[in-house]
Protein backbone atom coordinates (compact mmCIF):
# COMPACT_ATOMS: atom_id res chain seq x y z
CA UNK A 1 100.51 116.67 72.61
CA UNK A 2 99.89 120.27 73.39
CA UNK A 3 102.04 122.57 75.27
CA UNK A 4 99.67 122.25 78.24
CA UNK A 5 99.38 118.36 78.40
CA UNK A 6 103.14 118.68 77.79
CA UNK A 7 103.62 120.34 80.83
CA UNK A 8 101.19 117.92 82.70
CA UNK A 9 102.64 114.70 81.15
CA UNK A 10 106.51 116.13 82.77
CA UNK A 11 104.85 116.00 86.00
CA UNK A 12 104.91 112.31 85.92
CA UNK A 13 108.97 111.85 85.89
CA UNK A 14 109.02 111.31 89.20
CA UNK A 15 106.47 108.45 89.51
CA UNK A 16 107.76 106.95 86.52
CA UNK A 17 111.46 106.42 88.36
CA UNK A 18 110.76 106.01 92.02
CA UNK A 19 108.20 102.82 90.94
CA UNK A 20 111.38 101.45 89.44
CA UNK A 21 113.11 102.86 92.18
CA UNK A 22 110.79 100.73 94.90
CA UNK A 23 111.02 97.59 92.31
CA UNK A 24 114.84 97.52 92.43
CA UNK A 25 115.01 97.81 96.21
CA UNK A 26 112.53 94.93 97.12
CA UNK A 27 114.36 93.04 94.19
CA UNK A 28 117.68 93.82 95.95
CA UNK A 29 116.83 93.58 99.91
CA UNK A 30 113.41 92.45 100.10
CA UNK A 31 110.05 93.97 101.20
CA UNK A 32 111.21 93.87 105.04
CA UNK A 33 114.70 96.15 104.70
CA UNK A 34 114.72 99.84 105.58
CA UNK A 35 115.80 100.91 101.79
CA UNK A 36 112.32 99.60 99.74
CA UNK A 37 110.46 101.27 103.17
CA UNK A 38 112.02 105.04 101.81
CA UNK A 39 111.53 103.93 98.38
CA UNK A 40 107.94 103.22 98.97
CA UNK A 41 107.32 106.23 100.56
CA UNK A 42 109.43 108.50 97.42
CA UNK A 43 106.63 107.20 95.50
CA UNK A 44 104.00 108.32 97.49
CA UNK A 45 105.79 111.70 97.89
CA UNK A 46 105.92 111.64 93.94
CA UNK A 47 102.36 110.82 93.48
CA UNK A 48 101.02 113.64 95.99
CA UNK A 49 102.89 115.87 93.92
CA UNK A 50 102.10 114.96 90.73
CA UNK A 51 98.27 114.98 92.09
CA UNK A 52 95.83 112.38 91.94
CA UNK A 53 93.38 111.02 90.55
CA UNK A 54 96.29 109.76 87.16
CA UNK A 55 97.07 106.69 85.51
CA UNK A 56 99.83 105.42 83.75
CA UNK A 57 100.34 103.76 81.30
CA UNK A 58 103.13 102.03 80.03
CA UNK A 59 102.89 100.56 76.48
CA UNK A 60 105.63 100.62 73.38
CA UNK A 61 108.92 100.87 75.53
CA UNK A 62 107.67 104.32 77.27
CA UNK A 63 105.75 105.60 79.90
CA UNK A 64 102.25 108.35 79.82
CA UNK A 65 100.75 110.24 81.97
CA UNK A 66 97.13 109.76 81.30
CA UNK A 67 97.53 108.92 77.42
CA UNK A 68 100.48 111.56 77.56
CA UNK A 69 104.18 110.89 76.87
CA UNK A 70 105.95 111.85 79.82
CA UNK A 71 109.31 113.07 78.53
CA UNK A 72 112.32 111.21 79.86
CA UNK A 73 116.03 111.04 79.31
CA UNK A 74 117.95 108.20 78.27
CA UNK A 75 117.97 106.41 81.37
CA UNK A 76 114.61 107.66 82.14
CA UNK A 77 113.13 105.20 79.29
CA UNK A 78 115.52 102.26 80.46
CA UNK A 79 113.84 102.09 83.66
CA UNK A 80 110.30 103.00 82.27
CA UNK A 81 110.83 100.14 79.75
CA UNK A 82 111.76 97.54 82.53
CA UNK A 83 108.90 98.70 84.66
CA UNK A 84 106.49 97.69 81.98
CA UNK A 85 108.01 94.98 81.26
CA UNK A 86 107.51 93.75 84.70
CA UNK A 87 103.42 95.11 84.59
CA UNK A 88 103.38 92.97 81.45
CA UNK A 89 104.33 89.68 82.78
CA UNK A 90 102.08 90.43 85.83
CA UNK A 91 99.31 91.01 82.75
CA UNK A 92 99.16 94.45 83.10
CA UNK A 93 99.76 97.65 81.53
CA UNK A 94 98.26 100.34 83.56
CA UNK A 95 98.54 101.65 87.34
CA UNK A 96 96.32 104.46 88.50
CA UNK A 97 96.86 106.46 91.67
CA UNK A 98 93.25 107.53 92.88
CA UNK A 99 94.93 109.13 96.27
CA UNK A 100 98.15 109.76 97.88
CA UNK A 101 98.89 105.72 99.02
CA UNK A 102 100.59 104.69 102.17
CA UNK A 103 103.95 104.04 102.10
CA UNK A 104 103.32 100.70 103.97
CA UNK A 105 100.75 99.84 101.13
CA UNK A 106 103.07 100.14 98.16
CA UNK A 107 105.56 97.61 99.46
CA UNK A 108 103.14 94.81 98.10
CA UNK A 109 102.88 96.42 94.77
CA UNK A 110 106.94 96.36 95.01
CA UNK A 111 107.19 92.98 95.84
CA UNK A 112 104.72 91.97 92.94
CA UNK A 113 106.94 94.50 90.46
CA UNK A 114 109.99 92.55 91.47
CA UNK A 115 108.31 89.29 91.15
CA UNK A 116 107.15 90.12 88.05
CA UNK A 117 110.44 91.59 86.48
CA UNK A 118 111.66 87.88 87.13
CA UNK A 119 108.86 86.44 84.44
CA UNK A 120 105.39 85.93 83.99
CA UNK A 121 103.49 85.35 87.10
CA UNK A 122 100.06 85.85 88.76
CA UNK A 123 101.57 88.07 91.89
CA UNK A 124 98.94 91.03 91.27
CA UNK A 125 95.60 88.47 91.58
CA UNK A 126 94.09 88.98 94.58
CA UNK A 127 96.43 91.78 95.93
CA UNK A 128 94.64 94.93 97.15
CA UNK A 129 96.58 98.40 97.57
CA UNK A 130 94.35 100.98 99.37
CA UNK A 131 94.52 104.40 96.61
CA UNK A 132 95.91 102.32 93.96
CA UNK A 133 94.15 100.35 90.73
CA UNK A 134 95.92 99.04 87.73
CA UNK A 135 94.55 97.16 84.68
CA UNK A 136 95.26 95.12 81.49
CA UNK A 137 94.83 97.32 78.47
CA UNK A 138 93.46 95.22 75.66
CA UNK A 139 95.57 93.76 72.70
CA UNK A 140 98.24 95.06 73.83
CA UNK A 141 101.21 92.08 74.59
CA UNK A 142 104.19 92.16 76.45
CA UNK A 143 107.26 93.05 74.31
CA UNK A 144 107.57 96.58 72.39
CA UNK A 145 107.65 94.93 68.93
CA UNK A 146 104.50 92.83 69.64
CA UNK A 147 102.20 95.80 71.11
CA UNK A 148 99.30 96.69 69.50
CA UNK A 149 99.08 100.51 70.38
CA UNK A 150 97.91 103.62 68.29
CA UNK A 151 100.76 104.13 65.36
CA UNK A 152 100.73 107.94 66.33
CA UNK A 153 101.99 106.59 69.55
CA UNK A 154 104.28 104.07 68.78
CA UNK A 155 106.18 106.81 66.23
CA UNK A 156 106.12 109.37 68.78
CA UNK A 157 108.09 106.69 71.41
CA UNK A 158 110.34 106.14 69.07
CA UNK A 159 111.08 110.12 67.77
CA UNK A 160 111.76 110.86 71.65
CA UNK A 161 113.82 107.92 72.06
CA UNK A 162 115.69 109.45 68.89
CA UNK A 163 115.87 112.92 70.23
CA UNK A 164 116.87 112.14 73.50
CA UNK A 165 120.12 109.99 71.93
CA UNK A 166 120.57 113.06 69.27
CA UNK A 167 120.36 115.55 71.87
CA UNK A 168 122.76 113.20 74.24
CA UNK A 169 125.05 113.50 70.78
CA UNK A 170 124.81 117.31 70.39
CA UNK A 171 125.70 118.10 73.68
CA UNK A 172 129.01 115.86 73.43
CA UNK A 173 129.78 117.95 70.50
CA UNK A 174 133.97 117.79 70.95
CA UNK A 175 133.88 114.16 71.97
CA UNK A 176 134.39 110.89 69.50
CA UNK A 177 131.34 109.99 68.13
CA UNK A 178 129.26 107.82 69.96
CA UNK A 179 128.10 104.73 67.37
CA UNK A 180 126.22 103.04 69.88
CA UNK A 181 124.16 106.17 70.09
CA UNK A 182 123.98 106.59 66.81
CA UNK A 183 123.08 103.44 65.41
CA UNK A 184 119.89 103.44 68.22
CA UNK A 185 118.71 106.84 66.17
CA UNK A 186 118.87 104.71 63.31
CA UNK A 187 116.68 101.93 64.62
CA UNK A 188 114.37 104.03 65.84
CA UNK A 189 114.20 105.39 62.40
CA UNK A 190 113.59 101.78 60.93
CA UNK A 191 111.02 100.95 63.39
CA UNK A 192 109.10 104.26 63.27
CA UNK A 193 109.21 103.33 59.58
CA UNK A 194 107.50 99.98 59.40
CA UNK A 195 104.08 102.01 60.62
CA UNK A 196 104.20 104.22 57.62
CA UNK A 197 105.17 106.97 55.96
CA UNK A 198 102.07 109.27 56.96
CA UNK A 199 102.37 108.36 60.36
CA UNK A 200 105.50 109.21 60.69
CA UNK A 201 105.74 112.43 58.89
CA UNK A 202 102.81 113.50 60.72
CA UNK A 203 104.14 112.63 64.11
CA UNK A 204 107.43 114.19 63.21
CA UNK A 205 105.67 117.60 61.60
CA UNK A 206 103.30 118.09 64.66
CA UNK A 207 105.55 117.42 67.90
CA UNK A 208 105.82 119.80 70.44
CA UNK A 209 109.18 121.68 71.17
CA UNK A 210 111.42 123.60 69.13
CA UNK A 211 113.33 122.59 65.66
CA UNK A 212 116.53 122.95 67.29
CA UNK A 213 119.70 121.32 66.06
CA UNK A 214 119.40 117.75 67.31
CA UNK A 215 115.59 117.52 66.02
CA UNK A 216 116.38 118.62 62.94
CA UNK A 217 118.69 115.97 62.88
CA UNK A 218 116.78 113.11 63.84
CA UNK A 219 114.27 114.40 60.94
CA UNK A 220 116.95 114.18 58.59
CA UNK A 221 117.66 110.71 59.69
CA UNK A 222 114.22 109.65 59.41
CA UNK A 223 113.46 110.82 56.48
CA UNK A 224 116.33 109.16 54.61
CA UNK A 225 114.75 105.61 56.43
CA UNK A 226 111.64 106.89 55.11
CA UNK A 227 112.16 107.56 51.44
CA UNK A 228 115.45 104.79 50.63
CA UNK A 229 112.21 102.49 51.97
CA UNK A 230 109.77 103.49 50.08
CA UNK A 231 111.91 102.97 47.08
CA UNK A 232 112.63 99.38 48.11
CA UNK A 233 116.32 99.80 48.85
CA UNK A 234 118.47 97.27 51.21
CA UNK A 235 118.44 97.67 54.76
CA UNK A 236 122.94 98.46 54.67
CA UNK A 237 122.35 101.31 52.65
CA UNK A 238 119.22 102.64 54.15
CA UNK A 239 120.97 102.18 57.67
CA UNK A 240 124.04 104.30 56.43
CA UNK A 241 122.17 107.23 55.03
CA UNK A 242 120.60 107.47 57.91
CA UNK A 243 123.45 107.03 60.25
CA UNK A 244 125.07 109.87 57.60
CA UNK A 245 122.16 112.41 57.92
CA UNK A 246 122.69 112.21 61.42
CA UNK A 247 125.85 112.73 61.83
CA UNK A 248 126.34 115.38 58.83
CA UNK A 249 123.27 117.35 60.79
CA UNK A 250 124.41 117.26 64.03
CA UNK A 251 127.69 118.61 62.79
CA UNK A 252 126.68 121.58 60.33
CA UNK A 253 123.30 122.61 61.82
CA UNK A 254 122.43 126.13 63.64
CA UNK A 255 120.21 127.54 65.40
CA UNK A 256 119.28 129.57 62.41
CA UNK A 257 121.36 128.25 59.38
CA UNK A 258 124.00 125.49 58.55
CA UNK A 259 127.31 125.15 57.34
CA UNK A 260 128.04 124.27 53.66
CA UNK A 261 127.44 120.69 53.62
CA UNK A 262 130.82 119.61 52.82
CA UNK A 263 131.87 122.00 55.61
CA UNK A 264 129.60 119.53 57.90
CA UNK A 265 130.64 116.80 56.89
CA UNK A 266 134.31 117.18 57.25
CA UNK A 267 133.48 118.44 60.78
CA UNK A 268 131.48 114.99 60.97
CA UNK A 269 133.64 112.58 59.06
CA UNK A 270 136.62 113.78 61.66
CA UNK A 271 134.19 112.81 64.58
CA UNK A 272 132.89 109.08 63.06
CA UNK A 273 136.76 108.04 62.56
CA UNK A 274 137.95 109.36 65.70
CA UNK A 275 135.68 106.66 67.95
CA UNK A 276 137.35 104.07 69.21
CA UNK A 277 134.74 101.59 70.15
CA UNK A 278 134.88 98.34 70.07
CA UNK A 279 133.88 96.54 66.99
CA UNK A 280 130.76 94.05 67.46
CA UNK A 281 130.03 91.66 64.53
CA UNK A 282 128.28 93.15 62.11
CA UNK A 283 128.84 96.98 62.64
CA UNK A 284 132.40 97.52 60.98
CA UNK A 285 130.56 96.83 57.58
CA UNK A 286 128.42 99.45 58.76
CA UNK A 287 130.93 102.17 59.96
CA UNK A 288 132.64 101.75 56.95
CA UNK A 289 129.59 102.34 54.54
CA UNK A 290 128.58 105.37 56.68
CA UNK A 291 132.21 107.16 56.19
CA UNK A 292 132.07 106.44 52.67
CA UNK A 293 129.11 108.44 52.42
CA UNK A 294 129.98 111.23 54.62
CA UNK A 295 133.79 111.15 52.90
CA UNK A 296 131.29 111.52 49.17
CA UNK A 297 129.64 114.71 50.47
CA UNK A 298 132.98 116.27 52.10
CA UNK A 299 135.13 115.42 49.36
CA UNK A 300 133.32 114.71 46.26
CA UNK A 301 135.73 115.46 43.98
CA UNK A 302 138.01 113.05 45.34
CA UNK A 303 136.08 110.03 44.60
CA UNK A 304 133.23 108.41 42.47
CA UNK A 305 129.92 110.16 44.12
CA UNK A 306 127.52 107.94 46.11
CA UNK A 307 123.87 107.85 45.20
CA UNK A 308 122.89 108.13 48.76
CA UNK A 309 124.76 110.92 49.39
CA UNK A 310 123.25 112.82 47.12
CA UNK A 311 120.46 112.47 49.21
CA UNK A 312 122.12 113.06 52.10
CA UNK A 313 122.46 116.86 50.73
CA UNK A 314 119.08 117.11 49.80
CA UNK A 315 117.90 116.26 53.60
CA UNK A 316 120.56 118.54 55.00
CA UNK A 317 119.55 121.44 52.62
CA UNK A 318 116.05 121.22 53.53
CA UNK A 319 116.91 121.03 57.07
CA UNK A 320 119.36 124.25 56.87
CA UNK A 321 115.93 126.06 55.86
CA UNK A 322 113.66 124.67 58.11
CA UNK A 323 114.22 127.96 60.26
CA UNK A 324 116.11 130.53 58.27
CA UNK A 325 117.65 133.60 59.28
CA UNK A 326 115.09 136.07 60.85
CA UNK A 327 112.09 133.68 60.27
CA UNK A 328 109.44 134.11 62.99
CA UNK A 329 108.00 130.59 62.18
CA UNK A 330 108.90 127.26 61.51
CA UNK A 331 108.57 126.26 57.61
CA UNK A 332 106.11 123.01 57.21
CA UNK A 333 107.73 120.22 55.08
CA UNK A 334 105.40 121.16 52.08
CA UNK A 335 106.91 124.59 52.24
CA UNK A 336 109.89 123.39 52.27
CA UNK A 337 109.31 121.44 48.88
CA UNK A 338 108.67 124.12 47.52
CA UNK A 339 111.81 126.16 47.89
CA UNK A 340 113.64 122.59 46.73
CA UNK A 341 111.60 122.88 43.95
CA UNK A 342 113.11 126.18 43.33
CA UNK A 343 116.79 125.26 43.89
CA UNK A 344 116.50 122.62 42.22
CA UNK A 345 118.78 123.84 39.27
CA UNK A 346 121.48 124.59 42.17
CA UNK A 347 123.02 121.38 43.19
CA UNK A 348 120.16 119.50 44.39
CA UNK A 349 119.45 116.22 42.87
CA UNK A 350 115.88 116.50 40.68
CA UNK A 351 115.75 113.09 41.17
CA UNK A 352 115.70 112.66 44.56
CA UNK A 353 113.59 115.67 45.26
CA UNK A 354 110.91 113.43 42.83
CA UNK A 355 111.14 110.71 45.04
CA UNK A 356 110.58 112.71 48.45
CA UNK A 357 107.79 114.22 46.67
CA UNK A 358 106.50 110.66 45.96
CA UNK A 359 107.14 109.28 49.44
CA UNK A 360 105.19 112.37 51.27
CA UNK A 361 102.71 113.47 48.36
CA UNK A 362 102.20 116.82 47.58
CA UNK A 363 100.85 117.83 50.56
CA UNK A 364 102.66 115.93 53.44
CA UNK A 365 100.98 114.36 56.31
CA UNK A 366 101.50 117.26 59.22
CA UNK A 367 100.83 120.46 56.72
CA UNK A 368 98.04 122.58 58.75
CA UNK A 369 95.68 123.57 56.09
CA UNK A 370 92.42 124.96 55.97
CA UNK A 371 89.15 123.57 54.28
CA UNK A 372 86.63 125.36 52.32
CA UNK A 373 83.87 125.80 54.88
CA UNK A 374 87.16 128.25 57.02
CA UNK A 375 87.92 125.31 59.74
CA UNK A 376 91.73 124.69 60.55
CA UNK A 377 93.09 120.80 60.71
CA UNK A 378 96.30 119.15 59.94
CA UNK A 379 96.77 116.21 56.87
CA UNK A 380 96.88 112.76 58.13
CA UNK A 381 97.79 111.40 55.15
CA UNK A 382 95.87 110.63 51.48
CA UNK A 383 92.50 110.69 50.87
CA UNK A 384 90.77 107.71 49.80
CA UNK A 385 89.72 109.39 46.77
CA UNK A 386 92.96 110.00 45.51
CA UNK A 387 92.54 113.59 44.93
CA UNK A 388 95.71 114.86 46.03
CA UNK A 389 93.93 118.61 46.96
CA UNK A 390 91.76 116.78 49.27
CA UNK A 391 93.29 114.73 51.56
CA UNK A 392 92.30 112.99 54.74
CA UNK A 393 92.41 115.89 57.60
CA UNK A 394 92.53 115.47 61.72
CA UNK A 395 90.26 118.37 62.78
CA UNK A 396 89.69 118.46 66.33
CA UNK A 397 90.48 114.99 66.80
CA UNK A 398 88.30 113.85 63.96
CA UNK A 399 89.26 112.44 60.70
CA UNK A 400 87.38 114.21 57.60
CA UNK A 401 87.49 113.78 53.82
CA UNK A 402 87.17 117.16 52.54
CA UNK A 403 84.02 117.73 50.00
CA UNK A 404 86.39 120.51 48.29
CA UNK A 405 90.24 121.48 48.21
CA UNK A 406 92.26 122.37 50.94
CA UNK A 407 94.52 125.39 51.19
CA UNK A 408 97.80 125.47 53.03
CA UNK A 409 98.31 127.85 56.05
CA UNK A 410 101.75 129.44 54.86
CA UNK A 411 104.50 129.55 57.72
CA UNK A 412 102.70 127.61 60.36
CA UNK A 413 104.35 124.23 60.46
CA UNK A 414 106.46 123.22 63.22
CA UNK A 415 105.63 122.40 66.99
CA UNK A 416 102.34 122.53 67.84
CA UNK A 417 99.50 120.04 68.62
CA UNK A 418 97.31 118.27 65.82
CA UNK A 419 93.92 120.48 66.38
């Protein structure tokens, strides 16, 4: 998404919430009470300024603005997700806006919403709302887990759902930390994940916005799911590096530099035990895995050290010079190799560094590069030759095999748009 379709895709907020807005209120009071009337007519009001002709669509738990993610907050997503759900069960996935509508004629599309939010049902067939289309998109199913959506897109729902619960984290800096919160990073993590390591790391690499705190964070956290995968490790101790990374991050990261990371974690180890949420089945096993590794990094001479921790520090050193001191760019992951590759005689584990090298390659999906004949793209992940110099590039939307090496752009990785 480019900074211009960023901007574009922000403009659809308000649609996005008064539709569940309208949807709630017939649900509530039905079609005939004042309330849905103003609700109906906040949408319209939303969609003249938003401007028609859009569409959106709403597909993997989140909402776009004409194949855009629109941006949304916490709650923003919640209502976005039950909003599709409801589309789904009325086998649909799409509503377009091809003018401003009447008020009057969205309080049928509320009434089907609401009917549809109560299960599967045929409320849209036959209904006709002046200004207003929507459509099934094909193979995609109701249910996030069961949609069958571009894997760019399906990572990218779940890195903003991450950010936004990082970011909700960051800002709540002094207060107990939130495990609920944290534990949905984590999941996102896993589920990003299961499409792939390329995906992800190009997704991740290539989003818009700055690396700020909480998203270098959520990297650290993914990238923990990402390699403790790859290596076939269980699920517990993949979920409490990650949970770790997070919290460690959020805890020792600046704008510019970090903490030491024992410094980090103490800060972050005081926040995890401090929380005083209820326990639910299976999560104390987790908790308590989690503060064992953060306790290994903040005190390791105290106790036997934990593999994962080790790790742990390797993600949080990369992350600390993502954006160093007086750096006017952004270093790309395979930059960032590099100087690991350098330190790696200074504390960091050679052996994990190996197996991040393994999980991204040697030149990770998301490094902009340029190819012999002078054109820029970005990596989308291995060739199929298996010549690591010449992997599979997205140049302006299209997927080439280079006929020579590539060359890395030095100091361009970061936000930005795939080319």
């Amino acid at each position: 998404m480019s900074g211009e379709s960023g901007a574009e895709a922000l403009r659809g907020r308000p649609v996005v919430d008064h539709l569940y807005l309208l949807l709630r209120a017939v649900e509530m009071y039905g079609p005939a009470h004042p309330h849905p009337r103003q609700c109906a007519e906040a949408v319209a009001q939303a969609v003249a300024e938003t401007g028609p002709p859009f569409s959106l669509q709403f597909l993997s738990g989140a909402a776009f603005l004409d194949r855009q993610l629109v941006p949304l907050d916490t709650e923003g997503f919640r209502r976005s997700r039950e909003t599709g759900a409801a589309l789904a069960n009325l086998e649909a996935h799409e509503v377009s806006f091809l003018a401003i509508p009447d008020p009057d004629d969205l309080l049928p599309l509320g009434t089907a919403l609401a009917r549809g939010r109560a299960g599967p049902c045929d409320a849209l067939v036959g209904l006709h709302v002046p200004a207003v289309e929507w459509r099934e998109i094909p193979q995609a199913s109701s249910g996030e887990e069961g949609e069958a959506v571009d894997p760019d897109v399906l990572v990218a729902v779940q890195y903003a759902l991450a950010l936004t619960e990082a970011e909700g984290l960051a800002a709540d800096a002094g207060a107990p930390w939130s495990w609920a919160a944290g534990i949905a990073v984590v999941r996102r993590a896993e589920r990003a994940a299961e499409v792939g390591a390329h995906v992800t790391s190009r997704v991740l690499e290539t989003a818009p916005g700055p690396w700020g705190v909480a998203r270098r964070a959520v990297v650290m956290a993914f990238h923990a799911e990402l390699v403790l995968r790859s290596l076939g490790v269980g699920r517990s101790v993949r979920r409490a590096a990650s949970h770790a990374a997070l919290a460690v991050g959020l805890a020792g990261l600046g704008d510019r530099e970090g903490r030491r990371v024992d410094e980090a974690a103490l800060a972050a180890l005081d926040r995890l035990v401090s929380a005083r949420e209820a326990s639910r089945g299976g999560v104390e096993p987790h908790r308590v895995r989690t503060c064992a590794l953060v306790h290994a990094l903040a005190l390791p001479a105290r106790g036997v050290r934990l593999a994962a921790a080790d790790l742990v520090q390797l993600l949080y050193a990369l992350a600390c010079v993502r954006r160093p001191r007086r750096a006017p760019v952004t270093l790309a992951l395979v930059e960032l190799l590099g100087l690991a590759d350098q330190a790696a005689g200074k504390g960091l584990a050679s052996d994990w560094l190996a197996a991040f090298r393994a999980t991204f390659g040697p030149l990770p999906a998301g490094t902009r590069v340029r190819l012999a004949e002078g054109v820029e793209g970005v990596v989308a992940g291995p060739g199929a030759g298996g010549d690591a110099s010449r992997p599979q590039v997205l140049v302006n939307g299209r997927l080439l095999e280079p006929g020579a090496s590539v060359s890395v752009l030095q100091g361009v990785g970061g936000p930005g748009a795939a080319p």
